[in-house]
C-alpha atoms as a PDB file:
ATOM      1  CA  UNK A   1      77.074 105.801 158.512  1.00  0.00           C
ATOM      2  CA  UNK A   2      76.321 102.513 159.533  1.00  0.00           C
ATOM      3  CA  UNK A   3      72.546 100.951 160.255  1.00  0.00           C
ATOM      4  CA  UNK A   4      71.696 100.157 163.790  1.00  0.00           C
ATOM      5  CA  UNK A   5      71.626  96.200 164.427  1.00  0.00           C
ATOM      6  CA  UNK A   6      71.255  93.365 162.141  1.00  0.00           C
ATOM      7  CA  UNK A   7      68.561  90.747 163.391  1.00  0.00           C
ATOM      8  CA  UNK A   8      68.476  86.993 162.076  1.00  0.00           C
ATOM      9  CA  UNK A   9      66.341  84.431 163.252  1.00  0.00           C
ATOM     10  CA  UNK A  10      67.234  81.122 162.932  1.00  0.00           C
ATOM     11  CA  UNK A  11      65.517  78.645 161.542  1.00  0.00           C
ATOM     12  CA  UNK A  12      64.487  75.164 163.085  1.00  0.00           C
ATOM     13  CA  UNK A  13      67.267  73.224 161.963  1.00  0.00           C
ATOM     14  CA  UNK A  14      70.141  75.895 163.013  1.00  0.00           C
ATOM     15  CA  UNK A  15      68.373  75.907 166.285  1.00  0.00           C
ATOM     16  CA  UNK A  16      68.731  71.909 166.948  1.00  0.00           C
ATOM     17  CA  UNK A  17      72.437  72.465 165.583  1.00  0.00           C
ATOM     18  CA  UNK A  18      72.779  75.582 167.840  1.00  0.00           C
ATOM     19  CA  UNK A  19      72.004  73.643 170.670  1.00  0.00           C
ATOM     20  CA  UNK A  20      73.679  70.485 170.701  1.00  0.00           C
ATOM     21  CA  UNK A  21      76.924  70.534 172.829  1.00  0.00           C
ATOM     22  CA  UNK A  22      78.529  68.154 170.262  1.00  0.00           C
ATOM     23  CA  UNK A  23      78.401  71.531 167.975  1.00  0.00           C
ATOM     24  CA  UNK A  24      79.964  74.259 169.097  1.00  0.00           C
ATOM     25  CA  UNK A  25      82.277  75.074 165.980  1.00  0.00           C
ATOM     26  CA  UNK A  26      79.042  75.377 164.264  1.00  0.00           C
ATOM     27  CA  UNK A  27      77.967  77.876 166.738  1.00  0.00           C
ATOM     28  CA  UNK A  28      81.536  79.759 165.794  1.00  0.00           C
ATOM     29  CA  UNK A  29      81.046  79.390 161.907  1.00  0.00           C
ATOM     30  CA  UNK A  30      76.906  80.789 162.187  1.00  0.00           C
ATOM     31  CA  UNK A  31      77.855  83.413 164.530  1.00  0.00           C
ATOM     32  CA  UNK A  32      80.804  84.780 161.695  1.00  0.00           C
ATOM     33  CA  UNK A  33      78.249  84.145 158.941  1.00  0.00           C
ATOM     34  CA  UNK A  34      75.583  86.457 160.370  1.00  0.00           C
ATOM     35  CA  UNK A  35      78.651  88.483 161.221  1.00  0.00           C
ATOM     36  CA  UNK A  36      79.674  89.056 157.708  1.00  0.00           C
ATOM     37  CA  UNK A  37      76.362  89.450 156.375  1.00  0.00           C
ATOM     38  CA  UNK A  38      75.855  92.227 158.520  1.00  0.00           C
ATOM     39  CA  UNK A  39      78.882  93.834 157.655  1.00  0.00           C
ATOM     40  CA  UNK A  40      77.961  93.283 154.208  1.00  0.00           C
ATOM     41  CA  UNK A  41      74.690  95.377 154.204  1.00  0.00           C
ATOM     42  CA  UNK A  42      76.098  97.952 156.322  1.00  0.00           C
ATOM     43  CA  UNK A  43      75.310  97.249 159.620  1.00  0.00           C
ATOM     44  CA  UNK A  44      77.236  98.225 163.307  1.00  0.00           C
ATOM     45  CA  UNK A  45      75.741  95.434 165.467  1.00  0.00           C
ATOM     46  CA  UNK A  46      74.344  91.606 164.760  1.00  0.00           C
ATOM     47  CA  UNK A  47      71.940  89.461 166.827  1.00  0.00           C
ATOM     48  CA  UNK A  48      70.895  85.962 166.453  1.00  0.00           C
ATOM     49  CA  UNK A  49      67.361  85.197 167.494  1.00  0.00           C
ATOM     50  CA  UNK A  50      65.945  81.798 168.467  1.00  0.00           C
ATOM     51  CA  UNK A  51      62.424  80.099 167.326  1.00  0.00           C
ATOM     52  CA  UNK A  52      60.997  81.576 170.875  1.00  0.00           C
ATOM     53  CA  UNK A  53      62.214  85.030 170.157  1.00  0.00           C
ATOM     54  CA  UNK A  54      64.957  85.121 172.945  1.00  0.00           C
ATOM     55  CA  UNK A  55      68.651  86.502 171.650  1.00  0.00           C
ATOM     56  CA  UNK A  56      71.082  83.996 171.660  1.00  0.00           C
ATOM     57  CA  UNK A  57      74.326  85.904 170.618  1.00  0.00           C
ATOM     58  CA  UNK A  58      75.071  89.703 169.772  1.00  0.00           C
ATOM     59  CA  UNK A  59      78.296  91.701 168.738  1.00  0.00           C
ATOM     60  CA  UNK A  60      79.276  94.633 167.189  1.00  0.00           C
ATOM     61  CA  UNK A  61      80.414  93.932 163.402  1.00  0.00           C
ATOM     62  CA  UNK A  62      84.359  94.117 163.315  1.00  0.00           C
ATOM     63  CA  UNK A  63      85.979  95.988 160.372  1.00  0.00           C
ATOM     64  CA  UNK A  64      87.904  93.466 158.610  1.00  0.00           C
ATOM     65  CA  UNK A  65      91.879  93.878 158.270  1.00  0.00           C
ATOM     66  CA  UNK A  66      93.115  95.561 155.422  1.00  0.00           C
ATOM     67  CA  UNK A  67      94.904  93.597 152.678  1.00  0.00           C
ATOM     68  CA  UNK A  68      98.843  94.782 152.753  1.00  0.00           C
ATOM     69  CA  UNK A  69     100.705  94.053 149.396  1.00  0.00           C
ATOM     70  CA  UNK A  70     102.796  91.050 149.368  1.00  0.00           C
ATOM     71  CA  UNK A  71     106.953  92.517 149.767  1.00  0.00           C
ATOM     72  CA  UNK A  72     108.765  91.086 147.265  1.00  0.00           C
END
């Protein structure tokens, strides 16, 4: 059974990349890294969490595909 929601709080620097507008495929790539390490310790749900304690993005963890053999 799954845990209940993975919490990670960034830290100074990932804020000041989080919030520049110039950024936002780093937004994508942090989100999918706290994403997998979620998934990774077991968790259903993920939630970033700025330097004043407000949530900046939540999800629920998404099962990744299953690998299908190659047809030769």
């Amino acid at each position: 059974m799954a845990k209940g929601i993975w919490r990670y709080t960034m830290t100074a620097q990932e804020q000041k990349l989080w919030e520049s507008t110039e950024l936002k495929g780093w937004r994508v790539a942090m989100e999918a890294y706290v994403e997998d390490e979620a998934r990774e310790r077991g968790f259903a749900k993920y939630a970033i969490i700025n330097r004043a304690n407000a949530v900046v993005a939540e999800n629920t963890v998404k099962a990744l595909p299953t690998p299908q053999p190659a047809a030769t």
